[in-house]
Protein backbone atom coordinates (compact mmCIF):
# COMPACT_ATOMS: atom_id res chain seq x y z
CA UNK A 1 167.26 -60.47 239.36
CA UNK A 2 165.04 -59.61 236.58
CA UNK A 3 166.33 -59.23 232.82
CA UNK A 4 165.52 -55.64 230.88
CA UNK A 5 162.71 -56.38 228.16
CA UNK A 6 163.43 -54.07 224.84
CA UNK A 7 160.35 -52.50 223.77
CA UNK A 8 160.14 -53.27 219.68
CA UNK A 9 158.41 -50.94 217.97
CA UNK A 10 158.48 -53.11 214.66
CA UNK A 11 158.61 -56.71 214.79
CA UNK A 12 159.41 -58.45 211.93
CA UNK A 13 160.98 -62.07 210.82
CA UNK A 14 158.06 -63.88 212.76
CA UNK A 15 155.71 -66.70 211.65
CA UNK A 16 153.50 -64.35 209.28
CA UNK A 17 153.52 -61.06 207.77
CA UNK A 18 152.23 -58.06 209.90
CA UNK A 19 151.88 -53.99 208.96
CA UNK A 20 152.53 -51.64 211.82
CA UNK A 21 151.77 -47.76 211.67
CA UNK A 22 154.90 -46.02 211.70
CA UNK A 23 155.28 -44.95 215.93
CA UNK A 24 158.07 -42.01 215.15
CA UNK A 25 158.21 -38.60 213.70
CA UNK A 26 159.74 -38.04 210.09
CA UNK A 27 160.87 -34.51 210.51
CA UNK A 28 162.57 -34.90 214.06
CA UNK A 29 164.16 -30.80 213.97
CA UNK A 30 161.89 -28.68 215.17
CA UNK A 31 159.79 -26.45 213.42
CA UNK A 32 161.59 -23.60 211.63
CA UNK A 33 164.96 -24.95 212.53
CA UNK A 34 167.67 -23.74 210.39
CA UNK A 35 169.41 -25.70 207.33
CA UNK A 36 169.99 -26.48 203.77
CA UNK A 37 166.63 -27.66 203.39
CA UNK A 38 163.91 -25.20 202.64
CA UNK A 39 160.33 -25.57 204.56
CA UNK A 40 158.42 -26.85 201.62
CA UNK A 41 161.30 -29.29 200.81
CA UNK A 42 160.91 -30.53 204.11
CA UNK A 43 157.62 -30.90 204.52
CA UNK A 44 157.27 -32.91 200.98
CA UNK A 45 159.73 -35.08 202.41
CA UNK A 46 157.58 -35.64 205.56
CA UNK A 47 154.49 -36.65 202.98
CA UNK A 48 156.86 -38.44 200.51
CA UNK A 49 159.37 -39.77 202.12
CA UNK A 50 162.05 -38.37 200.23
CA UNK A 51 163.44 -35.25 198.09
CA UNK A 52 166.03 -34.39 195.36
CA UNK A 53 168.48 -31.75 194.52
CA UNK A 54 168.91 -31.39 191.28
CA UNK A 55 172.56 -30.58 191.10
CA UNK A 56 173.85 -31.60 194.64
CA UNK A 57 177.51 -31.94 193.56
CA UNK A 58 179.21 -29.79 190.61
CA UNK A 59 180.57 -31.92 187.59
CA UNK A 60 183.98 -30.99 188.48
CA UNK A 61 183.13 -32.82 191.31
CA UNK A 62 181.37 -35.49 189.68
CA UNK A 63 184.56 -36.23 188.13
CA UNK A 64 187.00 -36.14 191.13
CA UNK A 65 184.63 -38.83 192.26
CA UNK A 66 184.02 -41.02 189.14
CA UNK A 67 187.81 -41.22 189.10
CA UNK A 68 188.15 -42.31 192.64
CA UNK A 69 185.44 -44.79 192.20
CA UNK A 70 187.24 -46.04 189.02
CA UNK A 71 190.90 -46.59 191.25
CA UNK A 72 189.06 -48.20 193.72
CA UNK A 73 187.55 -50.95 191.63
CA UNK A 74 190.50 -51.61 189.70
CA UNK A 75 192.15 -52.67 192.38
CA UNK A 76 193.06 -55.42 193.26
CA UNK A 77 193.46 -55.40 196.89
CA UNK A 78 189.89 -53.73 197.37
CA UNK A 79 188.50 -56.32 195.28
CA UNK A 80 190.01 -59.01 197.77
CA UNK A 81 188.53 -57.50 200.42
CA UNK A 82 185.34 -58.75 202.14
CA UNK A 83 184.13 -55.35 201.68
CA UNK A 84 183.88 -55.61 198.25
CA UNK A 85 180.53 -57.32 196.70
CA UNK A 86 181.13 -59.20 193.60
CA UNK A 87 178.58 -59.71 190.57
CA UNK A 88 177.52 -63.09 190.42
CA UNK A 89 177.48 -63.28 186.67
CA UNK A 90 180.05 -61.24 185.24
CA UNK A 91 182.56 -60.98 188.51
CA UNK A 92 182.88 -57.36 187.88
CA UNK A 93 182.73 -55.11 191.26
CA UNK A 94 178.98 -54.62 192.01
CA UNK A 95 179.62 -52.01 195.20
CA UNK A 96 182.45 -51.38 198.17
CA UNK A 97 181.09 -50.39 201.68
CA UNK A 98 182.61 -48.51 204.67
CA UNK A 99 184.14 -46.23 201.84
CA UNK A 100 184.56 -43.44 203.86
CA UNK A 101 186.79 -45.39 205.73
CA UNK A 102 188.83 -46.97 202.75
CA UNK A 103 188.97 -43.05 200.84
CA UNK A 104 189.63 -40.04 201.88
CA UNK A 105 187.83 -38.90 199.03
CA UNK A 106 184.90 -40.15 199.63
CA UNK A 107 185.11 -39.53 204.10
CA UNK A 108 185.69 -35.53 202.77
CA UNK A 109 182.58 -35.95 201.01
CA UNK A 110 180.54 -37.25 203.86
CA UNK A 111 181.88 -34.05 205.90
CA UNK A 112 180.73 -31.82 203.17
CA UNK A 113 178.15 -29.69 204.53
CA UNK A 114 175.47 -30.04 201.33
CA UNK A 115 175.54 -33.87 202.59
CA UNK A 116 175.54 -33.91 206.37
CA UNK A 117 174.08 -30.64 206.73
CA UNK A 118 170.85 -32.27 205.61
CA UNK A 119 171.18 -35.09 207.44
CA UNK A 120 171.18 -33.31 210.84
CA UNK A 121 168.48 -31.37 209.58
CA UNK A 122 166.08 -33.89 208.84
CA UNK A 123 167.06 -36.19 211.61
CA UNK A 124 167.54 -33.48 214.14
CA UNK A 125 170.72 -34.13 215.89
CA UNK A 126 174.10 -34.76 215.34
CA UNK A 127 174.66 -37.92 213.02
CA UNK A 128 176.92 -40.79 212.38
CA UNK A 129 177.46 -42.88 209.10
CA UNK A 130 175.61 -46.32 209.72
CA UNK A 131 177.05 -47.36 206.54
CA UNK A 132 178.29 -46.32 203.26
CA UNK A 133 178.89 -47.80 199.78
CA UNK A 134 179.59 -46.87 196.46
CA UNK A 135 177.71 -48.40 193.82
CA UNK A 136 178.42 -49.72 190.12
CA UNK A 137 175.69 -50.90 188.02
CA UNK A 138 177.77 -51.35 184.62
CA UNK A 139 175.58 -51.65 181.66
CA UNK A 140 174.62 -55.12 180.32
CA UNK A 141 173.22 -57.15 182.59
CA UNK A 142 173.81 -55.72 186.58
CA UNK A 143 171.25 -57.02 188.38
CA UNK A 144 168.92 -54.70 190.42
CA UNK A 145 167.74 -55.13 194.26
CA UNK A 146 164.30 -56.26 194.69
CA UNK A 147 161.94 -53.95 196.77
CA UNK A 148 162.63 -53.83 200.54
CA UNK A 149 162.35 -51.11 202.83
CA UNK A 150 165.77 -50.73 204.51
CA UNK A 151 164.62 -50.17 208.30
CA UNK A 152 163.50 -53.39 208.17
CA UNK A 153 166.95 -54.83 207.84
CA UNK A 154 169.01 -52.22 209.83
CA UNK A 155 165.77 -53.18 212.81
CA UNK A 156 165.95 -56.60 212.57
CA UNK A 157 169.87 -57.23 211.67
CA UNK A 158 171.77 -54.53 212.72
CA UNK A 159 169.18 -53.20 216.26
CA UNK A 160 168.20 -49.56 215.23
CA UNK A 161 165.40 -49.32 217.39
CA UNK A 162 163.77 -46.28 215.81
CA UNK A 163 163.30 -44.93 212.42
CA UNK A 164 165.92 -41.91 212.79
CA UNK A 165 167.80 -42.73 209.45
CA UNK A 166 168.04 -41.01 206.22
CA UNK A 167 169.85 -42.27 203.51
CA UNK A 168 171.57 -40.00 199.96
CA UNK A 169 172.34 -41.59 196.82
CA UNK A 170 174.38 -39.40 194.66
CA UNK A 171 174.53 -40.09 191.13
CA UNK A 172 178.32 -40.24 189.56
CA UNK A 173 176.62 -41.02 186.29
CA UNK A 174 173.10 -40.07 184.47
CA UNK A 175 170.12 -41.78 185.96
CA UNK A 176 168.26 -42.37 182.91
CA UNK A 177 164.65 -44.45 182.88
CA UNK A 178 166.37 -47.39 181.59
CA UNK A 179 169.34 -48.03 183.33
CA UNK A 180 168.12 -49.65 186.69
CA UNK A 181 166.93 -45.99 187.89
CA UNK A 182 165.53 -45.94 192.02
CA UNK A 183 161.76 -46.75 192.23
CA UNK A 184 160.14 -45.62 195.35
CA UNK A 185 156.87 -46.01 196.43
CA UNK A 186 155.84 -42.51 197.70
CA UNK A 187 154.36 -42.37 201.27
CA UNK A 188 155.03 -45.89 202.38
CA UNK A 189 157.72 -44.82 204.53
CA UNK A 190 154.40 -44.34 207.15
CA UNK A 191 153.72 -47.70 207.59
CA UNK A 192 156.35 -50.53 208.74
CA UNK A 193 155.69 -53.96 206.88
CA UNK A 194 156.86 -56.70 209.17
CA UNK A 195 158.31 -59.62 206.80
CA UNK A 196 157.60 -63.38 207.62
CA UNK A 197 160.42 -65.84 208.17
CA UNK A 198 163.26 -66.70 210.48
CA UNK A 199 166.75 -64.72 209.81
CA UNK A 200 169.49 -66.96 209.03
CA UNK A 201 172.92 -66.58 210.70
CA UNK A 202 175.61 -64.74 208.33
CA UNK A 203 172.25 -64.04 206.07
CA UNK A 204 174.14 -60.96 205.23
CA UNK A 205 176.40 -62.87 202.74
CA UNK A 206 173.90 -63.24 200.72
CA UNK A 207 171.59 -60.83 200.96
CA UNK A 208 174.25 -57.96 199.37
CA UNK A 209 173.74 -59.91 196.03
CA UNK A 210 170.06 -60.86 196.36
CA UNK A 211 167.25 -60.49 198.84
CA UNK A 212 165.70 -63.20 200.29
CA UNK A 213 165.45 -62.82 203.95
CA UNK A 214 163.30 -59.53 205.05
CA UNK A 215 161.34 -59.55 201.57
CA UNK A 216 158.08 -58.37 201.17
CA UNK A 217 154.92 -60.82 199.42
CA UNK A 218 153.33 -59.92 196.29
CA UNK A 219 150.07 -59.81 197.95
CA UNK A 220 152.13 -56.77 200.17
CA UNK A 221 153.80 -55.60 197.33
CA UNK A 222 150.83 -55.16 195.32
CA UNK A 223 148.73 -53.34 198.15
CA UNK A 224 151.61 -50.98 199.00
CA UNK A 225 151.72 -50.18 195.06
CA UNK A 226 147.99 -49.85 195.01
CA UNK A 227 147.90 -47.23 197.69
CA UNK A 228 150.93 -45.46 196.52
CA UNK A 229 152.12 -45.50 193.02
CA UNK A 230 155.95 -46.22 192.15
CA UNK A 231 158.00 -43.37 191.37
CA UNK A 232 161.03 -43.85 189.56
CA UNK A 233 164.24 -41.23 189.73
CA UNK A 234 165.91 -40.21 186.91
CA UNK A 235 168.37 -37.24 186.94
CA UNK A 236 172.01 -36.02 185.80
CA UNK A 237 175.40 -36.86 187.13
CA UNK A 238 175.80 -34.97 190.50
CA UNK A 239 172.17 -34.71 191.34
CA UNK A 240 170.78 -36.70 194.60
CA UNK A 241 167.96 -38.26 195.88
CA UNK A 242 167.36 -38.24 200.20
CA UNK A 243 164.64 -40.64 201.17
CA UNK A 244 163.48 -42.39 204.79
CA UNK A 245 164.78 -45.54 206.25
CA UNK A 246 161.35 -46.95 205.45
CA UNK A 247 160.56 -46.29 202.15
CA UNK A 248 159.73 -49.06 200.68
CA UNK A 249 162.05 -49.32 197.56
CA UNK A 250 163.77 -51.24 195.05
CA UNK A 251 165.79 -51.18 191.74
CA UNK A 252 165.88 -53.45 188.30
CA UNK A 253 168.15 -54.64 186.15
CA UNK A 254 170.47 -52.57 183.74
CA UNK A 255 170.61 -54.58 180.56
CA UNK A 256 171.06 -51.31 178.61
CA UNK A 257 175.04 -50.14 177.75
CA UNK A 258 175.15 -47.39 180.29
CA UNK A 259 176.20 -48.06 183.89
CA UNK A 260 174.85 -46.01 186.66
CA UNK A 261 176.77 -45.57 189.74
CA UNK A 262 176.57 -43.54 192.49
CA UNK A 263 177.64 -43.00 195.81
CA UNK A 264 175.27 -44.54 198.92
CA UNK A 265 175.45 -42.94 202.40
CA UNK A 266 173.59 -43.65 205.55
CA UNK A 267 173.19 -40.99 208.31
CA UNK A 268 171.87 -42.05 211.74
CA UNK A 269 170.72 -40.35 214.72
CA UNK A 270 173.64 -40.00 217.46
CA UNK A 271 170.39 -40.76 219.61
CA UNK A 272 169.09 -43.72 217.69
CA UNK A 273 172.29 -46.16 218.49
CA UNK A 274 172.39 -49.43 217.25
CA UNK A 275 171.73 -52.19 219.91
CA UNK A 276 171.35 -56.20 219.33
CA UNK A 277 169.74 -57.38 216.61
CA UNK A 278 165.80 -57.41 216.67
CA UNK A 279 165.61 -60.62 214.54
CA UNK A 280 168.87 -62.24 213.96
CA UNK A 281 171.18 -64.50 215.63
CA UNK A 282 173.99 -62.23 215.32
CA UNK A 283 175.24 -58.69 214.23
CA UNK A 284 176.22 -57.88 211.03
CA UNK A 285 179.79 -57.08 210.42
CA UNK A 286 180.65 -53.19 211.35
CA UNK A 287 181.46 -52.89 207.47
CA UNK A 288 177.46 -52.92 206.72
CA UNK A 289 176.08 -52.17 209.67
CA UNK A 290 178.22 -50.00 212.16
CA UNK A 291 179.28 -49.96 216.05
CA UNK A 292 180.87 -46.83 215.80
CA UNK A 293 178.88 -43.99 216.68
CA UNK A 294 181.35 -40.75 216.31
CA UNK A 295 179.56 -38.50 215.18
CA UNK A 296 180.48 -36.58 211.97
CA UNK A 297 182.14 -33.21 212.06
């Protein structure tokens, strides 16, 4: 009886550090397929790795959702909940995943054609959420996420075997250049940087409040930066930025009085299924990384 061996694509989490040209497509609809996306859009997102609308969500809107984020983090039983990531230093509510599952609110907005409309564009199929969060940076002293490419977690942690994942963040507040803003590197979604070291089990636990596991070198760091420049997004309340599983990205901290929150979804492939972890012991709870694979209608 012989044992199925899963091709991997992208190994990562070994003894050293390794770079691996990026084996799948970026645009996956075909040519000229229709959506909410227009051509050059689409094809500066293939180059780049991501785009922006400048006013994805009216400020009506913005508001229906600032106040939903607002109940949600006052209370107390979502703050109980494992779900819920707590700041380190001040104990305020740093971000609540699976929201689409805990709101209503926020699941209508996942179903709202502007989002997954663009999602099944780029991705070409129909999609499922892989995970979703919303996001509070509060002013004076939330710390940021050092830079990581995503993939590389959902890959090793969570068994997405191909890069068929696009991700929105969509600003409740104004993204300003001071506040902790998105910095991407532009065109390193096109080449896969394995990270060196073991995964530890339940490294997810720690890894919501600070990278460690799956981070990149300097030496990396500094050659991906070389090659690519760091772009940083700035933008008004209801605007969004859509950019690759693999973009290598990252955030600082917000030591300035205005928090920046936003809301965080992640769109996979119906055809790009999670499996077992690539390089971890175990799965990651459904919360972050998810097992169910409905796809959104």
């Amino acid at each position: 009886m012989t044992t199925e061996v899963r091709a991997d694509l992208y190994p990562s989490r070994g003894a050293a550090e390794m770079t691996t040209p990026r084996q799948d497509p970026v645009i996956w609809s075909a040519p000229g397929a229709s959506g909410p996306i227009a051509a050059k859009d689409l094809q500066g997102y293939e180059q780049d790795g991501f785009l922006t609308v400048d006013q994805l969500i009216t400020p009506d809107e913005v508001a229906v959702y600032t106040a939903e984020l607002n109940r949600l983090i006052a209370d107390p039983a979502v703050r109980a909940d494992e779900r819920s990531i707590i700041e380190p230093k001040s104990q305020s509510v740093r971000s609540v995943f699976e929201v689409h599952k805990i709101s209503e609110v926020f699941a209508a907005l996942v179903r709202d054609e502007r989002v997954v409309g663009r999602a099944r564009q780029i991705l070409g199929s129909d999609v499922y959420v892989h995970q979703s969060r919303i996001n509070v940076k509060p002013g004076f002293g939330a710390s940021g996420f050092y830079w990581h490419s995503d993939f590389e977690t959902w890959h090793a942690e969570d068994g997405l075997p191909n890069m068929r994942t696009v991700s929105v963040s969509i600003a409740l507040t104004e993204n300003l250049d001071t506040n902790g803003g998105l910095m991407i590197m532009p065109g390193s979604h096109k080449t896969f940087l394995g990270c060196a070291g073991e995964t530890p089990k339940d490294n997810y636990k720690k890894s919501l409040q600070m990278q460690d596991a799956g981070t990149p070198s300097d030496e990396a760091l500094t050659s991906l930066a070389d090659r690519h420049g760091i772009k940083l997004f700035t933008g008004k309340a209801g605007s969004a930025t859509w950019f690759d599983c693999n973009c290598m990205h990252g955030s600082g901290d917000n030591i300035t009085p205005y928090p920046r929150s936003n809301v965080f979804i992640v769109f996979n492939s119906v055809e790009n299924e999670a499996q077992e972890p690539f390089a971890a012991p175990i799965r990651r709870p459904e919360f972050i990384g998810a097992r169910d694979f409905t796809p959104v209608k």
